[in-house]
PDB file of N, CA and C in Angstrom:
ATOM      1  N   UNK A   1      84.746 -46.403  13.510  1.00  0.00           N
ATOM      2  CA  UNK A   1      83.707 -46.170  14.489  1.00  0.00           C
ATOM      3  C   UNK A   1      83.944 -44.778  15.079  1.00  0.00           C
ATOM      4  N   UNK A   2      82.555 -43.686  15.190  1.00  0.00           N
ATOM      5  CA  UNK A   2      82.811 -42.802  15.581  1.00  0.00           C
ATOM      6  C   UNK A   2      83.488 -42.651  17.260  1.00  0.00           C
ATOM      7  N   UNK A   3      83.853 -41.710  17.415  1.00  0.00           N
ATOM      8  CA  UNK A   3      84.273 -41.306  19.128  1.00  0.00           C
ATOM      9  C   UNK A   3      82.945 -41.141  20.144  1.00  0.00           C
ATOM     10  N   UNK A   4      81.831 -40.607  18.814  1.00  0.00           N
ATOM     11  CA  UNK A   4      80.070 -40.690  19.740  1.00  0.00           C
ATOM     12  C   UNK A   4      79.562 -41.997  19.852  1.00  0.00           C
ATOM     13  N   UNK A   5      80.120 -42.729  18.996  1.00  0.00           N
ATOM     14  CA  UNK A   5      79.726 -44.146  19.157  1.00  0.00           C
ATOM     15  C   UNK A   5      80.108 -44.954  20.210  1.00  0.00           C
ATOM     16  N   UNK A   6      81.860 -44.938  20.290  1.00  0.00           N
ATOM     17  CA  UNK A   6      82.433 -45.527  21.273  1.00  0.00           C
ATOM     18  C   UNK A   6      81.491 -45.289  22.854  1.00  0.00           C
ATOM     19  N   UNK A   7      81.572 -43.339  22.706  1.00  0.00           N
ATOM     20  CA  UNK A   7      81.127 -43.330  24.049  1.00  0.00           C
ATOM     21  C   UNK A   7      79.816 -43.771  24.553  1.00  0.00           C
ATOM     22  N   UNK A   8      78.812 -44.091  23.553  1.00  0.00           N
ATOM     23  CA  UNK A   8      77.584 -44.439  23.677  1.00  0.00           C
ATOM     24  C   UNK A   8      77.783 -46.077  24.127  1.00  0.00           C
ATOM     25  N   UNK A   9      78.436 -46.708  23.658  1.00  0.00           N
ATOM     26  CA  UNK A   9      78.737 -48.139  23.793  1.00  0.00           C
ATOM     27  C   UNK A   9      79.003 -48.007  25.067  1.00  0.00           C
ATOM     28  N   UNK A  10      79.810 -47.230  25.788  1.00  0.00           N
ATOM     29  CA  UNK A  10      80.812 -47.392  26.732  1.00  0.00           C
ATOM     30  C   UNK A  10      79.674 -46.786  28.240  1.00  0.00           C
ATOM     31  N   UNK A  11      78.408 -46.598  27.881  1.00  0.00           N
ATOM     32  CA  UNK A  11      77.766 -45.549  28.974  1.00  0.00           C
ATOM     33  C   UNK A  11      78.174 -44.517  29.331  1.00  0.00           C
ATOM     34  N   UNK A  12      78.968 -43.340  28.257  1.00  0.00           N
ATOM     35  CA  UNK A  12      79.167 -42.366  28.734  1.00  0.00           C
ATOM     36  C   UNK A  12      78.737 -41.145  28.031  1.00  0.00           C
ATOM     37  N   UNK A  13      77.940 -40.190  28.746  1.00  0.00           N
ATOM     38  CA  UNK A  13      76.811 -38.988  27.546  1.00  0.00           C
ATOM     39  C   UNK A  13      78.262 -38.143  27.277  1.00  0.00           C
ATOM     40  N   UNK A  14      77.792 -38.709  25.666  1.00  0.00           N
ATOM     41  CA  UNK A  14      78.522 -38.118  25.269  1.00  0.00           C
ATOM     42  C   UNK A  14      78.234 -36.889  24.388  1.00  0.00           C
ATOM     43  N   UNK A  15      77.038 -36.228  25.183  1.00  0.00           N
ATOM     44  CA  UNK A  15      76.715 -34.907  24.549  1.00  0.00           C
ATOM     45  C   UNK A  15      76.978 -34.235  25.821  1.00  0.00           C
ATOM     46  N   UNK A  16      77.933 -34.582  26.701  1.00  0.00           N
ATOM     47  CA  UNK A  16      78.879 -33.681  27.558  1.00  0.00           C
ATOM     48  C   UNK A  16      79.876 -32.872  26.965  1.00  0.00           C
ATOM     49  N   UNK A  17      80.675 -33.349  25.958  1.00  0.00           N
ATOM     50  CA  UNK A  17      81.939 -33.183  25.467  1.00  0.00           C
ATOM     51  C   UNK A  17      81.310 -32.257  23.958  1.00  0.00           C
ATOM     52  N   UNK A  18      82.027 -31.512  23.248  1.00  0.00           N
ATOM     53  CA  UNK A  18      82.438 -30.564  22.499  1.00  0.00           C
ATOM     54  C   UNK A  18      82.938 -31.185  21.248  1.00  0.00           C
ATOM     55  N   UNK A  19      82.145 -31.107  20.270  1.00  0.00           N
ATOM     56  CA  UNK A  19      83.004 -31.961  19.050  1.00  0.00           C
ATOM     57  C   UNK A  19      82.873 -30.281  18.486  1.00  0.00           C
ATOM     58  N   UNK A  20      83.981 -30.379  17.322  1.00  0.00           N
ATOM     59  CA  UNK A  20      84.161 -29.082  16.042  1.00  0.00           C
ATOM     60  C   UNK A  20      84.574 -30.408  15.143  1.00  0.00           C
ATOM     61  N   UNK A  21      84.115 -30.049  13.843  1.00  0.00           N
ATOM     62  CA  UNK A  21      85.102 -30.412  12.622  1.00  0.00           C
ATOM     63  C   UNK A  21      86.088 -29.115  12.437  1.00  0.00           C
ATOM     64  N   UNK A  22      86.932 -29.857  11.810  1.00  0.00           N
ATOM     65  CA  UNK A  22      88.405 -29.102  11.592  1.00  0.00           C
ATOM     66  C   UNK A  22      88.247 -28.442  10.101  1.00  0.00           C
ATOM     67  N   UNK A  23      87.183 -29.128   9.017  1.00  0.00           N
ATOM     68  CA  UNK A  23      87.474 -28.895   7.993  1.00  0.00           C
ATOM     69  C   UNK A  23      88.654 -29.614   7.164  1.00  0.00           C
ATOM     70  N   UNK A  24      89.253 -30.745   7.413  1.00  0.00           N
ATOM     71  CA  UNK A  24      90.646 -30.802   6.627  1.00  0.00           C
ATOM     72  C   UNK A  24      91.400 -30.651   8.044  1.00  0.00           C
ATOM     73  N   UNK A  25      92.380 -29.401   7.415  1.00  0.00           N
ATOM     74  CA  UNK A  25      93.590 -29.094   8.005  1.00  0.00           C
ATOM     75  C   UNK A  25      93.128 -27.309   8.220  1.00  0.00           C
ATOM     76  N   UNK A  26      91.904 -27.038   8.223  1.00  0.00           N
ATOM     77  CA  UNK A  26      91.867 -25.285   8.758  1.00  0.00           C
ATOM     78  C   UNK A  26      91.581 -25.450  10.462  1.00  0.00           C
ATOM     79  N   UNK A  27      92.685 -24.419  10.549  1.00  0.00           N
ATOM     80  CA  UNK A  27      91.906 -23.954  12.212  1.00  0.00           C
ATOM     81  C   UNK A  27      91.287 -23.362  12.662  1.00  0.00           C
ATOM     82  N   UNK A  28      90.509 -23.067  11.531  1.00  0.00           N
ATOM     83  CA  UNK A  28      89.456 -21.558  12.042  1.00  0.00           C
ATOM     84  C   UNK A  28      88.481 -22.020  12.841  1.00  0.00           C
ATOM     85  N   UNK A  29      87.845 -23.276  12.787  1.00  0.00           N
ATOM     86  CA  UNK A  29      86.830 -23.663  13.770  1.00  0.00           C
ATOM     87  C   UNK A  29      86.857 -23.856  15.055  1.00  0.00           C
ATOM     88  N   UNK A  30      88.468 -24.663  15.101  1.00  0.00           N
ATOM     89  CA  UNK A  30      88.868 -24.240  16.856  1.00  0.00           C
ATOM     90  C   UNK A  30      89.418 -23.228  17.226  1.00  0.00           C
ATOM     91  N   UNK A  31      89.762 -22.193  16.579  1.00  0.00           N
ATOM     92  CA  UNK A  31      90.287 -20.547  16.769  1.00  0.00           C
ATOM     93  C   UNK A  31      88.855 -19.740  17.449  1.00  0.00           C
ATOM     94  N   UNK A  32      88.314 -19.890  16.470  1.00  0.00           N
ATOM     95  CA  UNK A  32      86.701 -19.416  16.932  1.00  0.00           C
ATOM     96  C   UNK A  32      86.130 -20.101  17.932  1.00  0.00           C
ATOM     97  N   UNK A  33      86.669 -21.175  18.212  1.00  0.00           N
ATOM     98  CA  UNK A  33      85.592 -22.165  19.906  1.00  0.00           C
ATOM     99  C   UNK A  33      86.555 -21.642  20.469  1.00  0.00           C
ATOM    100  N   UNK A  34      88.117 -21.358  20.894  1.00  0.00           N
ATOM    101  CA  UNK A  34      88.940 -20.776  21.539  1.00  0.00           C
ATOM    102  C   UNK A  34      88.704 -19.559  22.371  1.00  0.00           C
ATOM    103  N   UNK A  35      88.029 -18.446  21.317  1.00  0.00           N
ATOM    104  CA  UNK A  35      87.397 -17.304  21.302  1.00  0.00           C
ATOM    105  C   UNK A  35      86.498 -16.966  22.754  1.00  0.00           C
ATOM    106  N   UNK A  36      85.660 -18.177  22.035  1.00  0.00           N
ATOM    107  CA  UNK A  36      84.062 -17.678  23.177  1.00  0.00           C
ATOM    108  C   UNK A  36      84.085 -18.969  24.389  1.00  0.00           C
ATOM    109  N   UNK A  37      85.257 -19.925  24.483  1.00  0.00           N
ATOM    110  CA  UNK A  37      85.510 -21.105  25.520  1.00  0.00           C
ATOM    111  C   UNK A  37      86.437 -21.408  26.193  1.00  0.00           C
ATOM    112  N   UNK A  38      86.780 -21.232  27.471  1.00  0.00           N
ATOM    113  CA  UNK A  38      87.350 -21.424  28.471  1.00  0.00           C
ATOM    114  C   UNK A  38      87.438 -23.100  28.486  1.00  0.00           C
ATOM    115  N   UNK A  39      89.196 -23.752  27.536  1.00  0.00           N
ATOM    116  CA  UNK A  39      89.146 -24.803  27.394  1.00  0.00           C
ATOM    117  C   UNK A  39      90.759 -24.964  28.312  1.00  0.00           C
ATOM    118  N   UNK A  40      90.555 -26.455  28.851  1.00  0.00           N
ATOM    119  CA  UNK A  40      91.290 -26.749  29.780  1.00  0.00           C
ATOM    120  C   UNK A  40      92.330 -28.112  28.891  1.00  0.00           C
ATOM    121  N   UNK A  41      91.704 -28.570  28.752  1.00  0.00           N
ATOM    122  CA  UNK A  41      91.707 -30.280  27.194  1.00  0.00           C
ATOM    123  C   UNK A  41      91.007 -30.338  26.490  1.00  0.00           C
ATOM    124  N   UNK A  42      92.179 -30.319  25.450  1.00  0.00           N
ATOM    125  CA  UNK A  42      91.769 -31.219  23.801  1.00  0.00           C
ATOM    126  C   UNK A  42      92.181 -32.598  23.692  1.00  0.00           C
ATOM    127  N   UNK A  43      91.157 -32.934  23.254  1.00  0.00           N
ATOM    128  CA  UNK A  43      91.633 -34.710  22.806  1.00  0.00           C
ATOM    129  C   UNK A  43      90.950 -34.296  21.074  1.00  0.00           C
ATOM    130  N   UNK A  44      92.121 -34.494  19.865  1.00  0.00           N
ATOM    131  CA  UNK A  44      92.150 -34.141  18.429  1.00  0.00           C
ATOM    132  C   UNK A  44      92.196 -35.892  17.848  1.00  0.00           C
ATOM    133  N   UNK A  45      91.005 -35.874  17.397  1.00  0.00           N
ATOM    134  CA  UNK A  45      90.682 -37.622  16.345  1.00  0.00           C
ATOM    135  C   UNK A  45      91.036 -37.256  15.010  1.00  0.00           C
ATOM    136  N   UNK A  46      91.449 -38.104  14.148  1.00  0.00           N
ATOM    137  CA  UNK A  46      91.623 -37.770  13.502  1.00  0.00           C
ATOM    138  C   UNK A  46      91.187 -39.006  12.647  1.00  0.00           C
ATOM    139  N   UNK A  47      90.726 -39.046  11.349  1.00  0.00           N
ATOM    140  CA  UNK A  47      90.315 -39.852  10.517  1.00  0.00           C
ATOM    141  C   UNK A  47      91.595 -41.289  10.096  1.00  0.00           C
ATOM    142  N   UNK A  48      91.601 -42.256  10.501  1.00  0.00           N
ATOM    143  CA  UNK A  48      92.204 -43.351   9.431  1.00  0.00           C
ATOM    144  C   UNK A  48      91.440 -43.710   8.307  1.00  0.00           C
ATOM    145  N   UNK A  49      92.186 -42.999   7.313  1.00  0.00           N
ATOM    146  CA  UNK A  49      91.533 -43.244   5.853  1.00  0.00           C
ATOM    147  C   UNK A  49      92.740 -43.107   4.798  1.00  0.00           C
ATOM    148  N   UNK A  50      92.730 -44.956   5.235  1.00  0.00           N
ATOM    149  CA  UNK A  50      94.244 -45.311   4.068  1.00  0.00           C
ATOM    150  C   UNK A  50      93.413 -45.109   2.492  1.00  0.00           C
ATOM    151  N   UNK A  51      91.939 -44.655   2.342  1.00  0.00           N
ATOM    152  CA  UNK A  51      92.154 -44.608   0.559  1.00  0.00           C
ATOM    153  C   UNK A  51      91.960 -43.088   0.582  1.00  0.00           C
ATOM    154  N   UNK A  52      92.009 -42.399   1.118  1.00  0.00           N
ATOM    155  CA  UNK A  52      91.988 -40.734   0.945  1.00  0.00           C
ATOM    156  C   UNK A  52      92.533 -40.201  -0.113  1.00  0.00           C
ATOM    157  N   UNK A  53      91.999 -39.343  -0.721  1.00  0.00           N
ATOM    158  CA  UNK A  53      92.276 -39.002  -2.332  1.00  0.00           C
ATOM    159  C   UNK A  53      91.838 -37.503  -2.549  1.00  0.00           C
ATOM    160  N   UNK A  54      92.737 -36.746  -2.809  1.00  0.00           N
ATOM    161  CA  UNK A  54      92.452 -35.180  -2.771  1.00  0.00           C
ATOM    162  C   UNK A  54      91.744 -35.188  -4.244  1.00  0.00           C
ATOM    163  N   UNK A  55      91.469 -33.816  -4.744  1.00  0.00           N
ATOM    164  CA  UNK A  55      89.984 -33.550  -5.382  1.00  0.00           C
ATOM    165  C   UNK A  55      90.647 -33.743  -7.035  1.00  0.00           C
ATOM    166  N   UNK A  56      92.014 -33.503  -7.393  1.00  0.00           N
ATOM    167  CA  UNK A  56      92.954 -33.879  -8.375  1.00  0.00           C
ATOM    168  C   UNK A  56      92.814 -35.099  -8.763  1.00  0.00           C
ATOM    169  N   UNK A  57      92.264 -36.595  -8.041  1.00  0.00           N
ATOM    170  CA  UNK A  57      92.476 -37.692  -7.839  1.00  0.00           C
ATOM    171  C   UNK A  57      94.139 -38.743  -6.959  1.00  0.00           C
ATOM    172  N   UNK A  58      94.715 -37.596  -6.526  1.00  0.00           N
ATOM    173  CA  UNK A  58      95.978 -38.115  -6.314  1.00  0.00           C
ATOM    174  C   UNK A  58      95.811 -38.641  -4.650  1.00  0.00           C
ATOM    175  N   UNK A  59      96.697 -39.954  -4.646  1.00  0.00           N
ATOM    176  CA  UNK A  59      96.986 -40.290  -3.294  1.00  0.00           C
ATOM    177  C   UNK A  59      97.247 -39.271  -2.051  1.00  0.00           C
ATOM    178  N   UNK A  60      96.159 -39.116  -1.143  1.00  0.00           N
ATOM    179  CA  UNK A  60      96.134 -38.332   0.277  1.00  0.00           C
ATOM    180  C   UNK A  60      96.709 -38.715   1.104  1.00  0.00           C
ATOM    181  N   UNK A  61      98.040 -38.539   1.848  1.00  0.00           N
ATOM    182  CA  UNK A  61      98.276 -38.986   3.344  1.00  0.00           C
ATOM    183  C   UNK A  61      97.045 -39.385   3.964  1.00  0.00           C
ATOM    184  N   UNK A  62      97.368 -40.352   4.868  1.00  0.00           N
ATOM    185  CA  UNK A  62      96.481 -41.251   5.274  1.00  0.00           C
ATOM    186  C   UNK A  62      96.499 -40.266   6.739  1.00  0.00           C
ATOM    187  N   UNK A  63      96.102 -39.279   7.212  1.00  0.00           N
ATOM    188  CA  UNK A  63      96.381 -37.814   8.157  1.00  0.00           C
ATOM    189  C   UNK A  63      96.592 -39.074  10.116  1.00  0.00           C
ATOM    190  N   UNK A  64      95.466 -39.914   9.750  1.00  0.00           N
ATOM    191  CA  UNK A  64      95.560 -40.506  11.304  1.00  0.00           C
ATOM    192  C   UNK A  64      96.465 -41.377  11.424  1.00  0.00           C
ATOM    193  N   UNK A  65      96.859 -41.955  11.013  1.00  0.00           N
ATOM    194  CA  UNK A  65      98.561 -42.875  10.718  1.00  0.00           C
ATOM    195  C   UNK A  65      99.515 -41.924  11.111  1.00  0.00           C
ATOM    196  N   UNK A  66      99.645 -41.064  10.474  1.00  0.00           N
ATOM    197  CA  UNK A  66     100.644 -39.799  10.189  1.00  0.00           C
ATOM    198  C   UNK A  66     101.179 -39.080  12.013  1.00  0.00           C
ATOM    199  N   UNK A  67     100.005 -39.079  12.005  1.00  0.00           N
ATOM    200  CA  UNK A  67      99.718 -38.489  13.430  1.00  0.00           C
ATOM    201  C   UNK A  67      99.862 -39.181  14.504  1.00  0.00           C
ATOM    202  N   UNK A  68      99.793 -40.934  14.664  1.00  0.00           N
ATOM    203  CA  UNK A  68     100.032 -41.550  14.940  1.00  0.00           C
ATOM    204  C   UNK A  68     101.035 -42.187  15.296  1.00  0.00           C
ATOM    205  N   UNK A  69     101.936 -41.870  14.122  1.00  0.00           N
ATOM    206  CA  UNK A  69     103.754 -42.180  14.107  1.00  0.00           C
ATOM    207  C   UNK A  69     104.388 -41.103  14.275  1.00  0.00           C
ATOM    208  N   UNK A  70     104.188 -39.947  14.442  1.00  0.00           N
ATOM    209  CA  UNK A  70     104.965 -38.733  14.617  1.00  0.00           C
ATOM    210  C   UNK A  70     104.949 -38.649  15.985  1.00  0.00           C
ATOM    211  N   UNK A  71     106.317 -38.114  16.606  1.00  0.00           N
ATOM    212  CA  UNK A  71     106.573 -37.850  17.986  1.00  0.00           C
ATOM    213  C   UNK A  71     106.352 -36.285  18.087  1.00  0.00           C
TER     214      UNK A  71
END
């Protein structure tokens, strides 16, 4: 379930808040919102997708697990 979803469920406009895709793993999209935005907090979602499969066909870290268990 998306994070626009949740907040829609939840009564909260959630075309207050600032989404970027990341692309993957590039930072150029939040380098560039960095640029031209006076940001105070990030809150970073990240996909759970235990069948993720890079373009080779090989098993992808599952990135929101990952992120999840790392301190």
């Amino acid at each position: 379930m998306s994070h626009t979803t949740i907040a829609k469920l939840n009564d909260h406009d959630w075309m207050a808040d600032h989404y970027i895709s990341l692309g993957c793993l590039s930072c150029q999209a939040l380098e560039r919102f960095f640029l031209h935005n006076a940001i105070t907090k990030i809150i970073i979602r990240l996909d759970n997708d235990a069948d993720s499969i890079y373009s080779d066909g090989s098993l992808a870290p599952n990135w929101g697990q990952e992120a999840g268990t790392s301190s």
